[in-house]
C-alpha atoms as a PDB file:
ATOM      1  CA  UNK A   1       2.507-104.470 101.903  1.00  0.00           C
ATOM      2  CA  UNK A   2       3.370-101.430 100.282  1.00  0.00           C
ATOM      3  CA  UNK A   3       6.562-100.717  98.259  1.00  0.00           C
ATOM      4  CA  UNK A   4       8.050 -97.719  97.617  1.00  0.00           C
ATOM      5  CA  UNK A   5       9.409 -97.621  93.958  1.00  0.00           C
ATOM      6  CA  UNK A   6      11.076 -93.788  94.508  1.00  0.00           C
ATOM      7  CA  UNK A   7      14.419 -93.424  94.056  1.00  0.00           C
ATOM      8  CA  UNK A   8      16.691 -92.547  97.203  1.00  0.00           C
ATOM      9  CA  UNK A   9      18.223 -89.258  97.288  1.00  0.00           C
ATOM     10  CA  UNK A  10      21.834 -89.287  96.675  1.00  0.00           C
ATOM     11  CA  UNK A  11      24.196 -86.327  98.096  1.00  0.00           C
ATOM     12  CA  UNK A  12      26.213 -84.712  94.783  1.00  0.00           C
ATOM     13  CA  UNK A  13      29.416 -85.096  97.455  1.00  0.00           C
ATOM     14  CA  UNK A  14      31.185 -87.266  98.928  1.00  0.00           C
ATOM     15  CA  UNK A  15      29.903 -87.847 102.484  1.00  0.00           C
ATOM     16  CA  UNK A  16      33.910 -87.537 103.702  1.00  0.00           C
ATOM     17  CA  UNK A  17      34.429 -84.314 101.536  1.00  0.00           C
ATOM     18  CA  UNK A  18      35.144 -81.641 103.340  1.00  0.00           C
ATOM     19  CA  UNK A  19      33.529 -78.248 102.373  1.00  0.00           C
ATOM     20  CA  UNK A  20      36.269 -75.181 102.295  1.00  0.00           C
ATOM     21  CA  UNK A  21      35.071 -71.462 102.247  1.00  0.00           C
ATOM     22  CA  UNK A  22      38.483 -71.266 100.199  1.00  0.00           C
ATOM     23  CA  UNK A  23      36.808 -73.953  96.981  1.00  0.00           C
ATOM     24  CA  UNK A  24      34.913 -70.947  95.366  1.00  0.00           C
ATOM     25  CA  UNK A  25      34.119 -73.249  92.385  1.00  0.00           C
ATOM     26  CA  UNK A  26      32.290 -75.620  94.839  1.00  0.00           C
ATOM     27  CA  UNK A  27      30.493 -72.949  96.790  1.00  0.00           C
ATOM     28  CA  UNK A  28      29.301 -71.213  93.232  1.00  0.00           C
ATOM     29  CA  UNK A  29      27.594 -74.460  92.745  1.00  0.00           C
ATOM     30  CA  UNK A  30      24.743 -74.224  95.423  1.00  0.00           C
ATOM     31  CA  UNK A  31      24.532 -70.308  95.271  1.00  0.00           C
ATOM     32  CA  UNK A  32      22.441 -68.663  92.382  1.00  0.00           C
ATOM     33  CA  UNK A  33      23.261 -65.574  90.341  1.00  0.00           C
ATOM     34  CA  UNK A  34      21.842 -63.115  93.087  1.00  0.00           C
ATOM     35  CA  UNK A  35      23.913 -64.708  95.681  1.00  0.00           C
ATOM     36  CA  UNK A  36      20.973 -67.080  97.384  1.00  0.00           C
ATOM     37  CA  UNK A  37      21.758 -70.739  98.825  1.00  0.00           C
ATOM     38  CA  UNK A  38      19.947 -73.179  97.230  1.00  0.00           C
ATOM     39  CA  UNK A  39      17.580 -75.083  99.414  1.00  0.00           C
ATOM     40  CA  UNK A  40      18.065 -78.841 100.651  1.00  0.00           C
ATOM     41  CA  UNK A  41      15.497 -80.115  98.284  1.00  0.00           C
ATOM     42  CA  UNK A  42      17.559 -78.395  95.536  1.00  0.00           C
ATOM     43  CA  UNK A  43      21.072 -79.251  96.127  1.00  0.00           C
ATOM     44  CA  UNK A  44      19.782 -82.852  97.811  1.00  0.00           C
ATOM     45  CA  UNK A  45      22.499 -82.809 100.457  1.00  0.00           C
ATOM     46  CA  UNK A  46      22.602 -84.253 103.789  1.00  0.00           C
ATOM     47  CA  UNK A  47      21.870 -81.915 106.702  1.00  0.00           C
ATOM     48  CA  UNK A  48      25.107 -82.173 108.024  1.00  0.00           C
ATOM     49  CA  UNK A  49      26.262 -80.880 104.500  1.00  0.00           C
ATOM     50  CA  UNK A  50      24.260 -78.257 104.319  1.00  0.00           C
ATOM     51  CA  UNK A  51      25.005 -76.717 107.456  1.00  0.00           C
ATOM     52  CA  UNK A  52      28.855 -77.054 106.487  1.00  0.00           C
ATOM     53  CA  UNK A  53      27.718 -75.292 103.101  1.00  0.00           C
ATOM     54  CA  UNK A  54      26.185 -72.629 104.631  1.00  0.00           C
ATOM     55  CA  UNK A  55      28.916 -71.706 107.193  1.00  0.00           C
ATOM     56  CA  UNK A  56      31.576 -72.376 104.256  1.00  0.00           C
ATOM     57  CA  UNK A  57      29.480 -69.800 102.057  1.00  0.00           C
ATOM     58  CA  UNK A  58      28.747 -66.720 104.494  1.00  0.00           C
ATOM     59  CA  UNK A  59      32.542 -67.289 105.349  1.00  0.00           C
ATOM     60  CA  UNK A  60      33.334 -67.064 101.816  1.00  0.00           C
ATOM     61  CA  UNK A  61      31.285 -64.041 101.894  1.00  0.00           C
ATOM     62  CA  UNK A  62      32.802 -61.786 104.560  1.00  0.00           C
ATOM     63  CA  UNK A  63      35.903 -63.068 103.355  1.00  0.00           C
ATOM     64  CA  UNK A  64      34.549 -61.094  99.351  1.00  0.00           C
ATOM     65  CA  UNK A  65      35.556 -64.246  97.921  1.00  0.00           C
ATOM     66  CA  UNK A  66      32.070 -64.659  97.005  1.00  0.00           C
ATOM     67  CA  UNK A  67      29.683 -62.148  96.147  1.00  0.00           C
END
């Protein structure tokens, strides 16, 4: 039997946190200084999550509250 001894991934937020294109401060977390998202295996959020974070951020975006 073969045990894995790697650590889980654990999402930086809340599971029940809701992501806002209008919490700039979050959103400038998980984007880098030329404006990218940061992948999955960066930010290590659920897929759910990221999908929010990525709508939330091209909102933010067309909104210019994000460059």
């Amino acid at each position: 039997m073969i045990i894995d001894d790697t650590p889980k991934r654990v999402s930086p937020l809340k599971l029940d946190k809701l992501i806002s294109y209008k919490n700039i401060r979050l959103l400038q977390t998980f984007v880098t200084e030329h404006g990218k998202i940061l992948p999955r295996y960066i930010t290590n959020l659920t897929v759910k999550q990221q999908k929010a974070l990525k709508k939330a951020i091209k909102r933010a975006r067309i909104f210019n509250l994000l460059c």
